[in-house]
PDB file of N, CA and C in Angstrom:
ATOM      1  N   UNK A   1     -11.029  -5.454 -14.414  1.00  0.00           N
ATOM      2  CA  UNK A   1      -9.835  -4.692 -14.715  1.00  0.00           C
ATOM      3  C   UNK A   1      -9.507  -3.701 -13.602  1.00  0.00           C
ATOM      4  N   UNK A   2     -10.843  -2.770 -12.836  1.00  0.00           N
ATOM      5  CA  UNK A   2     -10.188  -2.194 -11.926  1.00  0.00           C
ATOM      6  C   UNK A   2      -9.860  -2.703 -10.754  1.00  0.00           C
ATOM      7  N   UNK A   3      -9.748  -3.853 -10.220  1.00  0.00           N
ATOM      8  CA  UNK A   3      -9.202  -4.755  -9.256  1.00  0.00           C
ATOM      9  C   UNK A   3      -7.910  -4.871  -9.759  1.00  0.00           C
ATOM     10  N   UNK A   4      -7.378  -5.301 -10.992  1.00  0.00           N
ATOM     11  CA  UNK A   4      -6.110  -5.776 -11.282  1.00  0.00           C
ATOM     12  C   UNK A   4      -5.373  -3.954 -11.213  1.00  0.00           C
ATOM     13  N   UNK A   5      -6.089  -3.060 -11.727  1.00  0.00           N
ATOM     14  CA  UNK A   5      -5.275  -1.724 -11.503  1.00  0.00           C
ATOM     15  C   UNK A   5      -5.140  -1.456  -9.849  1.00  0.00           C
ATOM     16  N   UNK A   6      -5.940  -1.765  -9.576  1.00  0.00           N
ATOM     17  CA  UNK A   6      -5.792  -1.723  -8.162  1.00  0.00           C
ATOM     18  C   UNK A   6      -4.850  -2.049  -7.160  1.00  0.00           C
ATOM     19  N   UNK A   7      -4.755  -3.561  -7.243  1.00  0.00           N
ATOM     20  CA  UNK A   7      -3.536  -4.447  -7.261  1.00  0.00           C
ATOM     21  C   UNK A   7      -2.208  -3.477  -7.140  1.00  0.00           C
ATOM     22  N   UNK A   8      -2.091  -2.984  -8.550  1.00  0.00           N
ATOM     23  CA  UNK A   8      -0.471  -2.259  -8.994  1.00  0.00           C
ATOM     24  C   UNK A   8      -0.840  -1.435  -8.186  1.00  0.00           C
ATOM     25  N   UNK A   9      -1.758  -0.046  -8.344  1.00  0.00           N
ATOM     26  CA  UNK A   9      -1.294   0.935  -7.142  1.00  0.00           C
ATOM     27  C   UNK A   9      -1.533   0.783  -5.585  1.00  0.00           C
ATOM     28  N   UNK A  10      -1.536  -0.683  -5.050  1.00  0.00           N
ATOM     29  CA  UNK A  10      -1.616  -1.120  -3.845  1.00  0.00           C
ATOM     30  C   UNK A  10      -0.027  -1.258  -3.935  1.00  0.00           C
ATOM     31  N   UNK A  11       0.880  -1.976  -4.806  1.00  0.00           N
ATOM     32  CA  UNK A  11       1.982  -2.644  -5.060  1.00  0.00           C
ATOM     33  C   UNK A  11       2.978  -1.251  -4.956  1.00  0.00           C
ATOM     34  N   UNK A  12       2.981  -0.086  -5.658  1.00  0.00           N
ATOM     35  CA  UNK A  12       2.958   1.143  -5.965  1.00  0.00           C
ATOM     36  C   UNK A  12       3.257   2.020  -4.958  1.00  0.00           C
ATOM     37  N   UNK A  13       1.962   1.327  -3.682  1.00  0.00           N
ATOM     38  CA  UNK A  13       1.573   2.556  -2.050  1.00  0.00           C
ATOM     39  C   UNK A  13       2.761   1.866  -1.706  1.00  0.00           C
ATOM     40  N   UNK A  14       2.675   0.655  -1.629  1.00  0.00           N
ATOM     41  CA  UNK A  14       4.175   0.156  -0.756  1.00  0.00           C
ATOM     42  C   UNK A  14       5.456   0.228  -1.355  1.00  0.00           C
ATOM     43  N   UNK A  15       5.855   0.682  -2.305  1.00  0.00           N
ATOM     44  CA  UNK A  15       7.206   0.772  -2.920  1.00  0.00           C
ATOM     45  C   UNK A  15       7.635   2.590  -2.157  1.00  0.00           C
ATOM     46  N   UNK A  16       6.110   3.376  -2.743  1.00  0.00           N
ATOM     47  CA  UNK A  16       6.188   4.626  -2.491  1.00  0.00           C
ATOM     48  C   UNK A  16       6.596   5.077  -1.021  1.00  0.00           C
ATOM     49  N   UNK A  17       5.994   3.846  -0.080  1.00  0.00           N
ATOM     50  CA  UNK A  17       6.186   4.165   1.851  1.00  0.00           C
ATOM     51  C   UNK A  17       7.443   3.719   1.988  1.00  0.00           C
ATOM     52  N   UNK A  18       7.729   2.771   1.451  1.00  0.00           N
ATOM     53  CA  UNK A  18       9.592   2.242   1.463  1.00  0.00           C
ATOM     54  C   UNK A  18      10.553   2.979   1.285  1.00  0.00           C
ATOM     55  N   UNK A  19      10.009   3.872  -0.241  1.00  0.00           N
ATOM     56  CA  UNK A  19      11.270   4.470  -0.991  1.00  0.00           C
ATOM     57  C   UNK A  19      11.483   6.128   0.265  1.00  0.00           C
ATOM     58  N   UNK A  20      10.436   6.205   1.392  1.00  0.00           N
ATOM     59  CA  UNK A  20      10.394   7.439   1.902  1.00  0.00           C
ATOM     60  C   UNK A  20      11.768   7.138   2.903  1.00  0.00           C
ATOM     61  N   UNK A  21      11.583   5.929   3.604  1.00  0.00           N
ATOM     62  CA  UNK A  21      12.845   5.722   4.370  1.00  0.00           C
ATOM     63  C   UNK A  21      14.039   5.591   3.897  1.00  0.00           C
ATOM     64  N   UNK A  22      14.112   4.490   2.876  1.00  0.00           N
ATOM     65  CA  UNK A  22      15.291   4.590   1.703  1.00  0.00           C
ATOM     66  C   UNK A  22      16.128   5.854   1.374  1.00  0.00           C
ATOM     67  N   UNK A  23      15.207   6.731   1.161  1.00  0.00           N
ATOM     68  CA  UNK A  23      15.330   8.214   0.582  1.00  0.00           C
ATOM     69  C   UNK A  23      15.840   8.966   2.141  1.00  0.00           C
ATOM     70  N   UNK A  24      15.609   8.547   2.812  1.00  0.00           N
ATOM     71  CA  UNK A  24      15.848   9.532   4.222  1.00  0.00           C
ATOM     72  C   UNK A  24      17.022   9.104   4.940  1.00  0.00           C
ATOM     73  N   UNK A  25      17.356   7.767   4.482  1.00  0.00           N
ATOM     74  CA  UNK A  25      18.604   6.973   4.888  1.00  0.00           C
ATOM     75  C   UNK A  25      19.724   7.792   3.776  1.00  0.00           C
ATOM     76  N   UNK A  26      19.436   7.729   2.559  1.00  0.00           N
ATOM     77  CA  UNK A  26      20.357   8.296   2.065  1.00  0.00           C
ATOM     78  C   UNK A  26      20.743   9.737   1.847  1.00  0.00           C
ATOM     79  N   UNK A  27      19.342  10.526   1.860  1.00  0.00           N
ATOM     80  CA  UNK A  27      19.692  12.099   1.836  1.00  0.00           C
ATOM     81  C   UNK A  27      20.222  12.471   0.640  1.00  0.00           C
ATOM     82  N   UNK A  28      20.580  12.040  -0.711  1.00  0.00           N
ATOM     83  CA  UNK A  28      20.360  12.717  -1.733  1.00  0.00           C
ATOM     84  C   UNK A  28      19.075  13.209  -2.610  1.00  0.00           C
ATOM     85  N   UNK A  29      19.336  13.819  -3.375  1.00  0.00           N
ATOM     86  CA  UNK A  29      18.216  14.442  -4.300  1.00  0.00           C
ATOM     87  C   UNK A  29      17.133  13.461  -5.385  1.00  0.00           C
ATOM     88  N   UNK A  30      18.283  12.684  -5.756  1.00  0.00           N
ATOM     89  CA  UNK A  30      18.005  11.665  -6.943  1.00  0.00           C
ATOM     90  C   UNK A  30      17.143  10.646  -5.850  1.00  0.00           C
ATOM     91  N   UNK A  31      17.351  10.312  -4.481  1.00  0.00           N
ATOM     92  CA  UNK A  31      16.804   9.294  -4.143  1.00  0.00           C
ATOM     93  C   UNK A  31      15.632  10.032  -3.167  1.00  0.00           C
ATOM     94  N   UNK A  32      15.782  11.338  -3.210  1.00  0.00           N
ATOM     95  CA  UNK A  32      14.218  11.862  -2.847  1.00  0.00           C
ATOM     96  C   UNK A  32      13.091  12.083  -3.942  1.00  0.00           C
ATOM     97  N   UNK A  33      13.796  12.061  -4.959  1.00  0.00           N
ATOM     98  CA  UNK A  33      12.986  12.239  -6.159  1.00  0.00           C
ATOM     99  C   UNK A  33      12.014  11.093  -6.533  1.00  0.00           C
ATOM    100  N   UNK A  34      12.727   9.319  -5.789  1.00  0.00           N
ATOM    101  CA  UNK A  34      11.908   8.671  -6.358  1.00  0.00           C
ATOM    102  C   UNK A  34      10.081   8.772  -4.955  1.00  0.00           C
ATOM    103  N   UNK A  35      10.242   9.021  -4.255  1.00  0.00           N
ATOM    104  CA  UNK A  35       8.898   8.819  -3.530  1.00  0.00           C
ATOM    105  C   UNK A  35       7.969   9.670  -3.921  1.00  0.00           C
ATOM    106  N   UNK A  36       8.449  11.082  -4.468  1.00  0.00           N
ATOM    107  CA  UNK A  36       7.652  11.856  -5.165  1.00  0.00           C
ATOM    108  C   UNK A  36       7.310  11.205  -6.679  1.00  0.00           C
ATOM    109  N   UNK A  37       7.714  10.558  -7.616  1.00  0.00           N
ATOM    110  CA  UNK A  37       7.614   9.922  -8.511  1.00  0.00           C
ATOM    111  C   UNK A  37       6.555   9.287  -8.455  1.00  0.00           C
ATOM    112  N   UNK A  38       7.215   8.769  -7.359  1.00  0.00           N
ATOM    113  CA  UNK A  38       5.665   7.526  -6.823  1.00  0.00           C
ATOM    114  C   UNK A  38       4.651   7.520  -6.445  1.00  0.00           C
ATOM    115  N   UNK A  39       4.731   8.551  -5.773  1.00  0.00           N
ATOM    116  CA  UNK A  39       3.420   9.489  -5.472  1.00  0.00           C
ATOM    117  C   UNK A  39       2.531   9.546  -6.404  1.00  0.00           C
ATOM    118  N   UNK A  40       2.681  10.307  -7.758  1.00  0.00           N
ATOM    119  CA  UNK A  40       2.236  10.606  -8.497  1.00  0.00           C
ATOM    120  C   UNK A  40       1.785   9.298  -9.735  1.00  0.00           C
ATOM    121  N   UNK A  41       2.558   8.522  -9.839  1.00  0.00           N
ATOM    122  CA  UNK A  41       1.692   7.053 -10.160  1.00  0.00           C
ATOM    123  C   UNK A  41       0.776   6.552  -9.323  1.00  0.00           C
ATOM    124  N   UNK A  42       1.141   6.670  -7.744  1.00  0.00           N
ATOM    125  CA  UNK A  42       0.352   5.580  -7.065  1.00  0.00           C
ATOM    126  C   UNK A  42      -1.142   6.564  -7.356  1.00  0.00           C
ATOM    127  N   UNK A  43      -1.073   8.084  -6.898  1.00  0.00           N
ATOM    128  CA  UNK A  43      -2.273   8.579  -6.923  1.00  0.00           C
ATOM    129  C   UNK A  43      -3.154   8.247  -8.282  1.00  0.00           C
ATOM    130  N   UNK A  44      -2.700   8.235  -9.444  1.00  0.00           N
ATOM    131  CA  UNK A  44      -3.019   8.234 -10.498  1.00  0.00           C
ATOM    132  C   UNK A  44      -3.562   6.642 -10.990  1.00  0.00           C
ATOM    133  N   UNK A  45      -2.894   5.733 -10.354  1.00  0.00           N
ATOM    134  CA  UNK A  45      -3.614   4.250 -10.188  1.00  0.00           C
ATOM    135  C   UNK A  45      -4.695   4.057  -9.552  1.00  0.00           C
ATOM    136  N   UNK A  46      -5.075   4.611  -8.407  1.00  0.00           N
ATOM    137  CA  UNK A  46      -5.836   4.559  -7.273  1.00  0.00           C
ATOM    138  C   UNK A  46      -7.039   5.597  -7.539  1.00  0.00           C
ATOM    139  N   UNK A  47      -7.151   6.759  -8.715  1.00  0.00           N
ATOM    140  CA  UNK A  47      -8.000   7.481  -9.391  1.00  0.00           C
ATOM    141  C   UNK A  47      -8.759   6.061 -10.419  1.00  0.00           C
ATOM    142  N   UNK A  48      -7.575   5.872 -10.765  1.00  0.00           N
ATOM    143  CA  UNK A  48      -7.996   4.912 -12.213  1.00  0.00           C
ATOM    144  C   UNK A  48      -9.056   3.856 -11.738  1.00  0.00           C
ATOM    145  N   UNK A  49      -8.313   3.437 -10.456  1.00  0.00           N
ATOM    146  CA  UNK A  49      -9.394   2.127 -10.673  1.00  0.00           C
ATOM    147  C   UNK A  49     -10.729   2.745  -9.710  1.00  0.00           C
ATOM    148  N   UNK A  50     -10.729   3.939  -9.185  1.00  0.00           N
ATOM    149  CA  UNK A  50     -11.691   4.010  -8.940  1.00  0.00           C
ATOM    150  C   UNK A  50     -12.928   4.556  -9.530  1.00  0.00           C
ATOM    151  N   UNK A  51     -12.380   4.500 -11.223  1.00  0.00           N
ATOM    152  CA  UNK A  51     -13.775   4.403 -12.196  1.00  0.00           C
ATOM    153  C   UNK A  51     -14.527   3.463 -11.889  1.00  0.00           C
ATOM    154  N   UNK A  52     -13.870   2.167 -11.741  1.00  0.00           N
ATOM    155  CA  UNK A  52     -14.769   1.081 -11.800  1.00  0.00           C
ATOM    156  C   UNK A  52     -15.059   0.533 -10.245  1.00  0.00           C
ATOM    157  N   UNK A  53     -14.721   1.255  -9.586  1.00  0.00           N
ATOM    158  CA  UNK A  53     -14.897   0.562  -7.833  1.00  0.00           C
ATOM    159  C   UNK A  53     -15.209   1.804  -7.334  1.00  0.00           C
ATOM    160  N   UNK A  54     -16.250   1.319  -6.072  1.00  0.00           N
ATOM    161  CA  UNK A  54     -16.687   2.200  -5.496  1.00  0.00           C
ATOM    162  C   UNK A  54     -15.512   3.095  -4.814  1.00  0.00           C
ATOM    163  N   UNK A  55     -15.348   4.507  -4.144  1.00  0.00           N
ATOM    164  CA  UNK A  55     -14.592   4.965  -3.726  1.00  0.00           C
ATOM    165  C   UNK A  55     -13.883   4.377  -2.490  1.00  0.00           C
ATOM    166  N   UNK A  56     -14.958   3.959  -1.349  1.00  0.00           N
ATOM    167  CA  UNK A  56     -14.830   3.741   0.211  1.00  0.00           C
ATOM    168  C   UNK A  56     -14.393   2.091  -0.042  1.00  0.00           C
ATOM    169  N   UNK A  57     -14.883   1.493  -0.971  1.00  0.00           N
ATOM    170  CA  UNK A  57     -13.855   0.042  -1.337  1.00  0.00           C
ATOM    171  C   UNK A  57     -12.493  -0.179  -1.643  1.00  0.00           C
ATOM    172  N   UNK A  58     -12.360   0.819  -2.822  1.00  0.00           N
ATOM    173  CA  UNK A  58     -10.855   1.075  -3.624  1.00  0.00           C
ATOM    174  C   UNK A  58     -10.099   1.338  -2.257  1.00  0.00           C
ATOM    175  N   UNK A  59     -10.482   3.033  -1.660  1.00  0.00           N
ATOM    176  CA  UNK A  59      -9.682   3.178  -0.789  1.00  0.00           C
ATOM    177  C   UNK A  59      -9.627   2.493   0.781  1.00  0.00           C
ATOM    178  N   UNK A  60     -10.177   1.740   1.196  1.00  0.00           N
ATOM    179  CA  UNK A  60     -10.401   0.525   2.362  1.00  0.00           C
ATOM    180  C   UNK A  60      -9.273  -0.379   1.946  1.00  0.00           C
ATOM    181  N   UNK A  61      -9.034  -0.826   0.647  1.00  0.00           N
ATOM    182  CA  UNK A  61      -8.219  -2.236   0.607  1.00  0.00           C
ATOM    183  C   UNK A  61      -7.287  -1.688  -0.178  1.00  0.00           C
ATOM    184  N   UNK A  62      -7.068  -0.547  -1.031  1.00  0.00           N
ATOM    185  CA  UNK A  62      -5.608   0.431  -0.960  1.00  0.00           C
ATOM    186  C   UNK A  62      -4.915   0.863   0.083  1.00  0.00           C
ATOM    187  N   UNK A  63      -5.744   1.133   1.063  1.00  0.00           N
ATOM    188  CA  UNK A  63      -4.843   1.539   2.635  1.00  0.00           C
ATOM    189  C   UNK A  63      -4.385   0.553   3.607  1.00  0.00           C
ATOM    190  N   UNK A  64      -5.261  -0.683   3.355  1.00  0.00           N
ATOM    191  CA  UNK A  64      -5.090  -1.996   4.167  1.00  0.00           C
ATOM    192  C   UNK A  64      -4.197  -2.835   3.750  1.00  0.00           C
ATOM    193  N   UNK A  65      -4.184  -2.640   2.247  1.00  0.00           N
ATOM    194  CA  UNK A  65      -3.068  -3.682   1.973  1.00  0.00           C
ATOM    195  C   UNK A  65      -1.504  -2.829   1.659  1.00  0.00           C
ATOM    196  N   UNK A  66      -1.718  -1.573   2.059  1.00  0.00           N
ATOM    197  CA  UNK A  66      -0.647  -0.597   2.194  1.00  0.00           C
ATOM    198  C   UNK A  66      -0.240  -1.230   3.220  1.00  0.00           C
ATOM    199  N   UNK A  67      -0.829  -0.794   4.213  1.00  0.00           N
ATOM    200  CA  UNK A  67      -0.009  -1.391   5.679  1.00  0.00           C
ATOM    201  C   UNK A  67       0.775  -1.993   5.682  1.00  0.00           C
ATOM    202  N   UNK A  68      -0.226  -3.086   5.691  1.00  0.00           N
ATOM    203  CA  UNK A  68       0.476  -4.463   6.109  1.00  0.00           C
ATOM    204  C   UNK A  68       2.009  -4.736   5.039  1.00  0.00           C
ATOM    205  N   UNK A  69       1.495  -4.220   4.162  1.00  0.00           N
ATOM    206  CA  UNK A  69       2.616  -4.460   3.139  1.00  0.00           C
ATOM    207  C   UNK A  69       3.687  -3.490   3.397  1.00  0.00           C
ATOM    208  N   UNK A  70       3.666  -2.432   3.653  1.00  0.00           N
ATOM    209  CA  UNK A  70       4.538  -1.188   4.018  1.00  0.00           C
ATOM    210  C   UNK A  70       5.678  -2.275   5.823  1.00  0.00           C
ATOM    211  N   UNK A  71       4.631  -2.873   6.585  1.00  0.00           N
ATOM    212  CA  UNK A  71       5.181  -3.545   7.497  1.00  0.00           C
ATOM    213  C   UNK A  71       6.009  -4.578   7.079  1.00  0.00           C
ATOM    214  N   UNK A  72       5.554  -5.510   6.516  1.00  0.00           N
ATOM    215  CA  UNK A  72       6.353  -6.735   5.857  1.00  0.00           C
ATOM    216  C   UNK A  72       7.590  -6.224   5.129  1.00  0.00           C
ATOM    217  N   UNK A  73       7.184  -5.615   4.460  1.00  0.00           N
ATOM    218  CA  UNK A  73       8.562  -4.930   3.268  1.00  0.00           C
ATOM    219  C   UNK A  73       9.502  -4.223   4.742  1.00  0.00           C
ATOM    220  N   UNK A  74       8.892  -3.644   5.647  1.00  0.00           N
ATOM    221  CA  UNK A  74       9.930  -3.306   6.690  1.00  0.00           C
ATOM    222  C   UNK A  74      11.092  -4.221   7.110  1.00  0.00           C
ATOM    223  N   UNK A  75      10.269  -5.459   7.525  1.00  0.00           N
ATOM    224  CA  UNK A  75      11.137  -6.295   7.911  1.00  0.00           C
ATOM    225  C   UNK A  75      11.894  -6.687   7.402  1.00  0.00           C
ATOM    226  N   UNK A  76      11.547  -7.263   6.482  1.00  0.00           N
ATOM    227  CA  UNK A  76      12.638  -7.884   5.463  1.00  0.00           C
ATOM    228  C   UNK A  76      13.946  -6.621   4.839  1.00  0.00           C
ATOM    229  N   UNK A  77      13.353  -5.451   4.825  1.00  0.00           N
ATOM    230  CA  UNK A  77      14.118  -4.589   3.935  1.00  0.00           C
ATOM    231  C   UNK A  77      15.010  -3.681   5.373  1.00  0.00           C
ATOM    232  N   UNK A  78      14.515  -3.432   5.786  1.00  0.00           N
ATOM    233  CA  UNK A  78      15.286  -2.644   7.063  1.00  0.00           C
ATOM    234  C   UNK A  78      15.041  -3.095   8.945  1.00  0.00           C
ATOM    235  N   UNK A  79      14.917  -4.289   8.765  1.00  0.00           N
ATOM    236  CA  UNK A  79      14.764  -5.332  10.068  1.00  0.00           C
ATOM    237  C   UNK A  79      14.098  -4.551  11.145  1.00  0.00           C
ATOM    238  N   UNK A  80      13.008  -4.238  10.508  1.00  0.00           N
ATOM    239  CA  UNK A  80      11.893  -3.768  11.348  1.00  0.00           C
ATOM    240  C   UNK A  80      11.255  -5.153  12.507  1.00  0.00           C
ATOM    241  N   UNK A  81      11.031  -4.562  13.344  1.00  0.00           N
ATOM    242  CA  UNK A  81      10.295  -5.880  14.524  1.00  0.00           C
ATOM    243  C   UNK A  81       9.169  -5.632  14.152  1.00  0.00           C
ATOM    244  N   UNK A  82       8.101  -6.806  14.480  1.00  0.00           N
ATOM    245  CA  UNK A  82       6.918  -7.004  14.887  1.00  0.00           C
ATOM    246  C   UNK A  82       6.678  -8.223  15.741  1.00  0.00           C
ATOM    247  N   UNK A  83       5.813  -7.077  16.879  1.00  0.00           N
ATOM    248  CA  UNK A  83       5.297  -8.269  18.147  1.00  0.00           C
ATOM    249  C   UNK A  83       4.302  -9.393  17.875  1.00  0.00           C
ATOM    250  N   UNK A  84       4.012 -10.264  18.609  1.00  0.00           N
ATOM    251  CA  UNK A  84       2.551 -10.897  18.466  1.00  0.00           C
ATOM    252  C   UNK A  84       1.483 -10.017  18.176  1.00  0.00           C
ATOM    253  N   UNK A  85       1.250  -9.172  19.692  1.00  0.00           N
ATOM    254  CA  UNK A  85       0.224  -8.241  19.296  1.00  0.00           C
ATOM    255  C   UNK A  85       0.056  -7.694  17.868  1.00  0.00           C
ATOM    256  N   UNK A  86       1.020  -6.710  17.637  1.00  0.00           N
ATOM    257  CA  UNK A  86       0.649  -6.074  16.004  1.00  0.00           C
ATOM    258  C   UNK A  86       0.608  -7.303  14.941  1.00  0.00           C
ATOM    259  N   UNK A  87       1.489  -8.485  14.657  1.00  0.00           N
ATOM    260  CA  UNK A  87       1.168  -9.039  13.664  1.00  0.00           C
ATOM    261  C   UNK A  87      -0.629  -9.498  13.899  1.00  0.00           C
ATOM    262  N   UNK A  88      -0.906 -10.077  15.423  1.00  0.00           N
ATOM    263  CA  UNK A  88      -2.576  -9.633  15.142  1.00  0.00           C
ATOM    264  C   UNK A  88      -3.648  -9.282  14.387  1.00  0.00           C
ATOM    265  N   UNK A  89      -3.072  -7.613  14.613  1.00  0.00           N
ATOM    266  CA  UNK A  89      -3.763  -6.762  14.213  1.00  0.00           C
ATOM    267  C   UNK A  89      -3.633  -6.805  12.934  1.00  0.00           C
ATOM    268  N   UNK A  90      -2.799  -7.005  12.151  1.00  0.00           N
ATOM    269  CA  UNK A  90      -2.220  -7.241  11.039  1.00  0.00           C
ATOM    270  C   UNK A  90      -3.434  -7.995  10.386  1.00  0.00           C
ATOM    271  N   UNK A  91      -3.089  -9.471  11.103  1.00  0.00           N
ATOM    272  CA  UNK A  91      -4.245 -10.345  10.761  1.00  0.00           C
ATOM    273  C   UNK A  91      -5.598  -9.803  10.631  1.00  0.00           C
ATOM    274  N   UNK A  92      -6.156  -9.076  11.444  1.00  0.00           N
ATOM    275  CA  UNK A  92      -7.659  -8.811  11.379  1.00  0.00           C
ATOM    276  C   UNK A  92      -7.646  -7.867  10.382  1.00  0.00           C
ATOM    277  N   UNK A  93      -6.447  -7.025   9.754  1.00  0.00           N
ATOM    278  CA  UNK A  93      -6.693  -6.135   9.008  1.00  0.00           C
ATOM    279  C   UNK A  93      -6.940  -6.961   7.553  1.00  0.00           C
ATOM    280  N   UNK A  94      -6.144  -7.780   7.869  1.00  0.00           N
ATOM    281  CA  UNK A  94      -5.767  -8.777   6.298  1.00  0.00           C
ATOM    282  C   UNK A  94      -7.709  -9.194   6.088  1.00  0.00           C
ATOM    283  N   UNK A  95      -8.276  -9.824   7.221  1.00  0.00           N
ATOM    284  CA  UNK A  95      -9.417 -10.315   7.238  1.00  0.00           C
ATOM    285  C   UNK A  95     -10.504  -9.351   6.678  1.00  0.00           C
ATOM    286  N   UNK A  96     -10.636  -8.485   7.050  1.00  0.00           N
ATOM    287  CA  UNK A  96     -11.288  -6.911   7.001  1.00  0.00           C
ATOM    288  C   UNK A  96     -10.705  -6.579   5.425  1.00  0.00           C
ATOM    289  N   UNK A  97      -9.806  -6.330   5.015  1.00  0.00           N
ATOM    290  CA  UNK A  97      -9.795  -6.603   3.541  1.00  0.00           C
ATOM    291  C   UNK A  97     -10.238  -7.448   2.765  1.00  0.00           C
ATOM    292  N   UNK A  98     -10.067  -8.940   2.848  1.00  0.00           N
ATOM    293  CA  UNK A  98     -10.793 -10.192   2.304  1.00  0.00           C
ATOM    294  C   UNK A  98     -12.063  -9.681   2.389  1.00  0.00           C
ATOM    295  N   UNK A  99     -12.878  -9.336   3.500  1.00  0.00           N
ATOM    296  CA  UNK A  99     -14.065  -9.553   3.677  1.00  0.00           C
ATOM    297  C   UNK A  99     -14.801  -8.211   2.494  1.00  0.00           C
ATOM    298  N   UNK A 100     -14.057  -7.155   2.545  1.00  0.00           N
ATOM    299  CA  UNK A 100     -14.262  -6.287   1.766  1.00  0.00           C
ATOM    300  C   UNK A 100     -14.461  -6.653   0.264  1.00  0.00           C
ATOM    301  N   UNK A 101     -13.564  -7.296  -0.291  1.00  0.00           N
ATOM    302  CA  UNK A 101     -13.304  -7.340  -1.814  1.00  0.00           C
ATOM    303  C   UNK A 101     -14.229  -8.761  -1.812  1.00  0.00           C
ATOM    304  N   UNK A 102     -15.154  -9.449  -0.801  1.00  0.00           N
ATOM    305  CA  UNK A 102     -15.614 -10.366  -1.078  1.00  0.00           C
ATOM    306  C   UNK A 102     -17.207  -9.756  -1.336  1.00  0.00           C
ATOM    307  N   UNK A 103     -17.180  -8.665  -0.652  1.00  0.00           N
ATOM    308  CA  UNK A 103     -18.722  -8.143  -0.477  1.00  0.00           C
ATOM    309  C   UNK A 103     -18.869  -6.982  -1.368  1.00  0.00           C
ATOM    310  N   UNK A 104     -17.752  -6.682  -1.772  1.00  0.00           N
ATOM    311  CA  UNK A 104     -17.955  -5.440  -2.644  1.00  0.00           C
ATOM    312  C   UNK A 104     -18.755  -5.590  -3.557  1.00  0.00           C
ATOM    313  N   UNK A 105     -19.883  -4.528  -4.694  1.00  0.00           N
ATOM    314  CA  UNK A 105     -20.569  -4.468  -5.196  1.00  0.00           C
ATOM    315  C   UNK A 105     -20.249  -4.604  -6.800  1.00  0.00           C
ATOM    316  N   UNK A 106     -18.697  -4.295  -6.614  1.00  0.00           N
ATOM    317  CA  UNK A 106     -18.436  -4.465  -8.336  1.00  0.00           C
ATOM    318  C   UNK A 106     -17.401  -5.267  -7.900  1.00  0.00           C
TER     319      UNK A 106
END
Protein backbone atom coordinates (compact mmCIF):
# COMPACT_ATOMS: atom_id res chain seq x y z
CA UNK A 1 0.00 0.00 0.00
CA UNK A 2 2.79 2.43 0.67
CA UNK A 3 4.20 2.08 -2.88
CA UNK A 4 0.72 2.65 -4.39
CA UNK A 5 0.53 5.99 -1.94
CA UNK A 6 3.59 6.72 -3.17
CA UNK A 7 2.82 6.49 -6.73
CA UNK A 8 -0.04 9.42 -6.13
CA UNK A 9 2.30 11.76 -4.29
CA UNK A 10 4.99 11.14 -7.04
CA UNK A 11 1.86 11.93 -9.55
CA UNK A 12 0.99 14.95 -7.05
CA UNK A 13 5.16 16.32 -7.08
CA UNK A 14 4.57 16.66 -10.79
CA UNK A 15 1.19 18.32 -11.06
CA UNK A 16 2.52 20.55 -8.01
CA UNK A 17 6.09 21.59 -10.31
CA UNK A 18 3.71 22.25 -13.36
CA UNK A 19 1.00 24.11 -11.64
CA UNK A 20 4.21 26.58 -10.40
CA UNK A 21 4.75 27.68 -14.08
CA UNK A 22 1.08 27.57 -15.02
CA UNK A 23 0.52 29.82 -12.02
CA UNK A 24 3.41 32.23 -13.04
CA UNK A 25 2.19 32.35 -16.66
CA UNK A 26 -0.96 33.51 -15.44
CA UNK A 27 -0.38 35.72 -12.32
CA UNK A 28 -3.64 35.45 -10.64
CA UNK A 29 -4.43 34.52 -7.08
CA UNK A 30 -6.82 31.58 -7.69
CA UNK A 31 -4.10 30.02 -9.94
CA UNK A 32 -1.34 30.63 -7.30
CA UNK A 33 -3.39 29.08 -4.85
CA UNK A 34 -3.36 25.80 -6.64
CA UNK A 35 0.64 24.91 -6.14
CA UNK A 36 0.29 25.77 -2.59
CA UNK A 37 -2.69 23.31 -2.40
CA UNK A 38 -0.49 20.92 -3.74
CA UNK A 39 2.07 21.33 -1.74
CA UNK A 40 0.31 20.42 1.07
CA UNK A 41 -1.17 17.03 -0.34
CA UNK A 42 1.98 16.12 -2.02
CA UNK A 43 3.85 16.65 1.46
CA UNK A 44 1.24 14.80 3.26
CA UNK A 45 1.38 11.70 0.69
CA UNK A 46 5.05 11.44 0.82
CA UNK A 47 4.78 11.49 5.02
CA UNK A 48 2.14 8.77 4.51
CA UNK A 49 3.88 6.40 2.66
CA UNK A 50 6.77 6.84 4.46
CA UNK A 51 5.23 4.78 7.37
CA UNK A 52 5.74 1.92 5.44
CA UNK A 53 9.05 2.72 3.35
CA UNK A 54 12.15 3.50 4.42
CA UNK A 55 12.79 7.34 4.37
CA UNK A 56 16.07 7.56 1.86
CA UNK A 57 13.84 5.06 -0.55
CA UNK A 58 10.43 6.96 -0.46
CA UNK A 59 12.38 10.08 -0.94
CA UNK A 60 15.11 8.74 -3.82
CA UNK A 61 12.16 7.60 -6.15
CA UNK A 62 9.73 10.64 -5.05
CA UNK A 63 12.43 13.04 -6.34
CA UNK A 64 13.45 10.86 -9.35
CA UNK A 65 10.35 10.24 -10.65
CA UNK A 66 9.56 14.02 -9.96
CA UNK A 67 12.03 14.96 -12.45
CA UNK A 68 11.78 13.21 -15.05
CA UNK A 69 8.15 13.62 -14.89
CA UNK A 70 8.20 17.44 -14.09
CA UNK A 71 10.49 17.26 -17.67
CA UNK A 72 8.14 15.21 -19.79
CA UNK A 73 4.98 17.07 -18.59
CA UNK A 74 7.27 20.16 -19.78
CA UNK A 75 7.31 19.18 -23.09
CA UNK A 76 4.28 18.22 -23.92
CA UNK A 77 2.56 21.01 -21.76
CA UNK A 78 4.75 24.12 -22.48
CA UNK A 79 7.24 22.83 -25.42
CA UNK A 80 10.04 22.54 -23.31
CA UNK A 81 13.32 21.03 -25.33
CA UNK A 82 15.33 18.23 -24.40
CA UNK A 83 18.78 17.34 -25.85
CA UNK A 84 20.25 13.84 -26.29
CA UNK A 85 22.49 14.53 -23.53
CA UNK A 86 19.76 15.30 -20.76
CA UNK A 87 17.20 12.78 -22.05
CA UNK A 88 20.40 10.47 -21.04
CA UNK A 89 20.58 11.47 -17.96
CA UNK A 90 17.05 11.10 -17.72
CA UNK A 91 17.57 7.53 -18.62
CA UNK A 92 20.11 6.67 -15.93
CA UNK A 93 17.90 8.43 -13.53
CA UNK A 94 14.85 6.28 -14.65
CA UNK A 95 17.45 3.19 -14.11
CA UNK A 96 18.64 4.36 -10.60
CA UNK A 97 14.98 4.43 -9.64
CA UNK A 98 14.10 0.86 -11.02
CA UNK A 99 17.08 -0.31 -9.37
CA UNK A 100 15.96 1.28 -6.13
CA UNK A 101 12.34 0.01 -5.77
CA UNK A 102 13.87 -3.36 -6.91
CA UNK A 103 16.30 -3.55 -3.91
CA UNK A 104 14.38 -1.83 -1.47
CA UNK A 105 13.77 -3.58 1.82
CA UNK A 106 10.00 -3.23 2.06
Amino acid sequence: MSWAILAVAVFTEICWALSLKWAATLGTWTASSVPIVLSFVNMGLLALAMRGLPAGTAYAVWTGCGAVGVIIGGIFLFGDRVGAVQAGFMALTVIGIVGTKMFAQA
